[in-house]
C-alpha atoms as a PDB file:
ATOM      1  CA  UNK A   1      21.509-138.131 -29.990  1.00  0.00           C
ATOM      2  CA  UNK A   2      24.430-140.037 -31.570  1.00  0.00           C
ATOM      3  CA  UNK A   3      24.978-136.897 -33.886  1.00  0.00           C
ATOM      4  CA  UNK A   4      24.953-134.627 -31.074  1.00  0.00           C
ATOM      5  CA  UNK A   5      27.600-136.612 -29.325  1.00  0.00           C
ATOM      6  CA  UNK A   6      29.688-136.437 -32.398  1.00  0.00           C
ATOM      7  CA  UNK A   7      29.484-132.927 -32.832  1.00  0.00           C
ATOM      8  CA  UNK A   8      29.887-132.449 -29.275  1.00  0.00           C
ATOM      9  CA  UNK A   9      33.481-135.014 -29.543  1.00  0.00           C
ATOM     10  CA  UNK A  10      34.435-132.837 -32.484  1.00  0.00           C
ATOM     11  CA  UNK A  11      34.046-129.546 -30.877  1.00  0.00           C
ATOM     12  CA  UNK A  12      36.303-130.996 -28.310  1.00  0.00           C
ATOM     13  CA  UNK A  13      39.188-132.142 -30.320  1.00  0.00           C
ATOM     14  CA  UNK A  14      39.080-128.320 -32.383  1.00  0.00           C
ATOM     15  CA  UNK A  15      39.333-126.486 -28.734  1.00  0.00           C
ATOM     16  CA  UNK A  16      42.173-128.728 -27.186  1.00  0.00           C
ATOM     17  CA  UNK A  17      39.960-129.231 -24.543  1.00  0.00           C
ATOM     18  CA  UNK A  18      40.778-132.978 -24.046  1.00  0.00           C
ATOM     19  CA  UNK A  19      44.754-131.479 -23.671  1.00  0.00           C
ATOM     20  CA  UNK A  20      46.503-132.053 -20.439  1.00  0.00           C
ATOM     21  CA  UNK A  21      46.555-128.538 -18.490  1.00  0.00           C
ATOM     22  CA  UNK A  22      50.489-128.056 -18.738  1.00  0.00           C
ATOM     23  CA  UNK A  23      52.397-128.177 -15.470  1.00  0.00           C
ATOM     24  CA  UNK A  24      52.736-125.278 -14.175  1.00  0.00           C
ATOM     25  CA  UNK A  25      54.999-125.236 -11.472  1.00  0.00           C
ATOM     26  CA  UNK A  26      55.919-122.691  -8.715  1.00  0.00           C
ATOM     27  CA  UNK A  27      58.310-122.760  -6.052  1.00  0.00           C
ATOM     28  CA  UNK A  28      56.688-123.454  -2.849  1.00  0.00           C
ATOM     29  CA  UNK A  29      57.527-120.533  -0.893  1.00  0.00           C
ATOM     30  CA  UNK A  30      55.304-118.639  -3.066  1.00  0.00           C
ATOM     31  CA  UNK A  31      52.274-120.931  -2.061  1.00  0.00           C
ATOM     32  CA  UNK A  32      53.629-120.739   1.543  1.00  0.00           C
ATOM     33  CA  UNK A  33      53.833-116.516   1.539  1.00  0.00           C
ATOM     34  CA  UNK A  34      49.882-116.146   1.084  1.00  0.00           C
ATOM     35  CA  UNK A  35      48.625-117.726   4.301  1.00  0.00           C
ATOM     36  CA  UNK A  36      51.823-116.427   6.193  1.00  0.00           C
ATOM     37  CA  UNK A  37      51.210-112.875   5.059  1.00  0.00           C
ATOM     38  CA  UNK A  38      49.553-111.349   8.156  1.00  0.00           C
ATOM     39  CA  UNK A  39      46.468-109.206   6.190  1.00  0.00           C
ATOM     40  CA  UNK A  40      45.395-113.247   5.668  1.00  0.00           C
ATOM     41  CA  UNK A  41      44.509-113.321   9.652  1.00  0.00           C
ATOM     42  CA  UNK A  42      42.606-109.923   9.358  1.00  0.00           C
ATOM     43  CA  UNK A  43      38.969-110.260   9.639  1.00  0.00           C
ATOM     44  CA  UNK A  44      37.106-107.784   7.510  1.00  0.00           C
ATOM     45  CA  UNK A  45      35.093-105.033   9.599  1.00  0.00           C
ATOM     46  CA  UNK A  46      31.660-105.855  10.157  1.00  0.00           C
ATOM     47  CA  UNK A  47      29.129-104.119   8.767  1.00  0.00           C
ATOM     48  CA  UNK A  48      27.662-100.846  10.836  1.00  0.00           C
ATOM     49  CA  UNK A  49      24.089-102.347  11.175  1.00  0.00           C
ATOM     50  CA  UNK A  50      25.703-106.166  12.615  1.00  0.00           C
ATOM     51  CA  UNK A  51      27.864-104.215  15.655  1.00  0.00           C
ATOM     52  CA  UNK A  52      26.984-103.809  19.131  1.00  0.00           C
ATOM     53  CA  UNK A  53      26.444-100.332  21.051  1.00  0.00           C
ATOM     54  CA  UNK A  54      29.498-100.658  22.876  1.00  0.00           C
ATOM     55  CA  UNK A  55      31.863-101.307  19.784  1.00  0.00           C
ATOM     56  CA  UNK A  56      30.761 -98.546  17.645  1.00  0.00           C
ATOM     57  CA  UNK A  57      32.878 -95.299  18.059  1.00  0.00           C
ATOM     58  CA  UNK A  58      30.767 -92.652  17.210  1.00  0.00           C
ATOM     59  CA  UNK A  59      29.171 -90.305  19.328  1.00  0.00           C
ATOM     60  CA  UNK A  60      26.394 -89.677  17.873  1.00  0.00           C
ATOM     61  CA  UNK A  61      24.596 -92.336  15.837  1.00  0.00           C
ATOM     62  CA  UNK A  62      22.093 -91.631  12.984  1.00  0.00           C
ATOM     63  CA  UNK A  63      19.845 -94.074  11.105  1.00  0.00           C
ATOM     64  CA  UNK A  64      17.977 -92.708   7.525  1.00  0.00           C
ATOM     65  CA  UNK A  65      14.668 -94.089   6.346  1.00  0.00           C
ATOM     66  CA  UNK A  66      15.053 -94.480   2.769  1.00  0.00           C
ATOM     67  CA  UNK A  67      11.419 -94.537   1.829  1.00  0.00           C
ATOM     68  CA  UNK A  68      10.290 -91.378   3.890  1.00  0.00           C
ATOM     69  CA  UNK A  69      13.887 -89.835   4.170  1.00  0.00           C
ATOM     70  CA  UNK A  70      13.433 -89.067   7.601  1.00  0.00           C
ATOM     71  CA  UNK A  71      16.749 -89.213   9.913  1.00  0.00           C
ATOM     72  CA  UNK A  72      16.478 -89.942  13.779  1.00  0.00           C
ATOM     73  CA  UNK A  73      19.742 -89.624  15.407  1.00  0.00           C
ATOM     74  CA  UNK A  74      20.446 -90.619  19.049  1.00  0.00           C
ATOM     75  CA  UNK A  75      23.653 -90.065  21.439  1.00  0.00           C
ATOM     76  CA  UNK A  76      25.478 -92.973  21.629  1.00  0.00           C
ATOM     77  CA  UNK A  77      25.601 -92.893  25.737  1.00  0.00           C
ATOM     78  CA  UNK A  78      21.648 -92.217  25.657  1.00  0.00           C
ATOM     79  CA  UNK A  79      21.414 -95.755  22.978  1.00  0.00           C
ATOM     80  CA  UNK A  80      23.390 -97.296  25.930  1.00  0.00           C
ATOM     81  CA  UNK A  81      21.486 -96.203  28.701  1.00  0.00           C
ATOM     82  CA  UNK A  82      18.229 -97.356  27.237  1.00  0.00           C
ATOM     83  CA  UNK A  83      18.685-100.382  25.216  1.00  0.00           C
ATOM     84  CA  UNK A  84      22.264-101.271  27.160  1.00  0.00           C
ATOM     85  CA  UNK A  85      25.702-101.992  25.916  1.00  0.00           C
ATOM     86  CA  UNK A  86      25.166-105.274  23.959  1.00  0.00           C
ATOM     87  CA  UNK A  87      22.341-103.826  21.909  1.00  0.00           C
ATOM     88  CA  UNK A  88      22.859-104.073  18.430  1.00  0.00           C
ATOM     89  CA  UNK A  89      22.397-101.210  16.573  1.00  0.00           C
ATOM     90  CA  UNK A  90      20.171-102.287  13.004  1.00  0.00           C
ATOM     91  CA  UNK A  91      17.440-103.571  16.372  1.00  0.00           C
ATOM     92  CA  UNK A  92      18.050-100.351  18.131  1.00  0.00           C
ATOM     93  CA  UNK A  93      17.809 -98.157  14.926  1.00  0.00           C
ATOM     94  CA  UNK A  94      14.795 -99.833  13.400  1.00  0.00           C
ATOM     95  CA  UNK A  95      13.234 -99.374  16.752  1.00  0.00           C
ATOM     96  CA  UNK A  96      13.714 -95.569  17.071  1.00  0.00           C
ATOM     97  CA  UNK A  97      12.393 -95.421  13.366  1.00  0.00           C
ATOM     98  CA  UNK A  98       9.462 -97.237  13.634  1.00  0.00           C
ATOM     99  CA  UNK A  99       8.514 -95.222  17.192  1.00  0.00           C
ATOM    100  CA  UNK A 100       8.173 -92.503  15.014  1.00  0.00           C
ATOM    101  CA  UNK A 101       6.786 -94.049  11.667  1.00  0.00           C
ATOM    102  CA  UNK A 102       4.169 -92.275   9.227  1.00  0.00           C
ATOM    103  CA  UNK A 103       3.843 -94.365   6.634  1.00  0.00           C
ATOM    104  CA  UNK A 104       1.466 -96.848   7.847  1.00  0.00           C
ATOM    105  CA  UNK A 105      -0.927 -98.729   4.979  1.00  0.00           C
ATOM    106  CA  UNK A 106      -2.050-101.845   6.923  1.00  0.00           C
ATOM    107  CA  UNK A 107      -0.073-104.209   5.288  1.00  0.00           C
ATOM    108  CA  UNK A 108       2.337-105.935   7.215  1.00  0.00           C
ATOM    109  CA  UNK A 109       5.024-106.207   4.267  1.00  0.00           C
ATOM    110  CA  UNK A 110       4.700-102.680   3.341  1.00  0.00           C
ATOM    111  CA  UNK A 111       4.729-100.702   6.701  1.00  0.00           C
ATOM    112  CA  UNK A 112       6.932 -98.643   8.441  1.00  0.00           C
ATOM    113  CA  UNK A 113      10.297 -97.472   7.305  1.00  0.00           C
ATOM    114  CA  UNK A 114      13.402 -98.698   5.773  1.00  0.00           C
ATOM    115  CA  UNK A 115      16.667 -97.837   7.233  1.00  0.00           C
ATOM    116  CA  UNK A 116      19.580 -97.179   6.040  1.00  0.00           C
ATOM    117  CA  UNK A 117      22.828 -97.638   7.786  1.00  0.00           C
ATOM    118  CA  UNK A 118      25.816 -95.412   6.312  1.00  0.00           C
ATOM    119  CA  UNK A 119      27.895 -94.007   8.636  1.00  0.00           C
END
């Protein structure tokens, strides 16, 4: 053990690891410009599958099984007369996939479809 904390010590000392970072300064008003640059408040968009009925602005919305390749599509004012406006829309599309399903072994972890959510 004591050799291996030698060699370790020495391997130290030949990569000027033990070496003070140097200072590296920069004005402040650099470190103040990234949370006052307004893209820092932006949220990123949410994912298609995560958003509501209501907030999604196509018409027509389609959902792709990627194991059977089978595409259901619905209208958009039909998904929000049925399921209503605060549906979201990876319940709603797995729904109208598995209403329609064909691949059914009789295992739970391997039926029905897998969607896909592209837009």
């Amino acid at each position: 053990m004591e050799k291996l904390a030698r060699e370790a010590a020495r391997r130290r000392d030949i990569d000027g690891l033990d070496d003070p970072a140097p200072n590296d300064s920069m004005p402040d008003e650099l470190w103040d410009a990234v949370p006052a640059d307004p893209r820092a408040t932006e949220q990123a968009p949410r994912p298609i599958q995560q958003c509501r009925l209501s907030e999604l602005p196509d018409h027509v919305l389609r959902v792709e099984c990627v194991r059977c390749f089978r595409v259901v599509e619905i209208q958009k004012a039909d998904a929000l007369r049925f399921y209503g406006p605060n549906a979201v829309w990876k319940d709603v599309g797995q729904r109208l996939l598995d209403q329609t399903c064909t691949n059914r072994t009789g295992r739970h972890e391997e039926d029905g479809c897998w969607p896909s959510w592209r837009r």
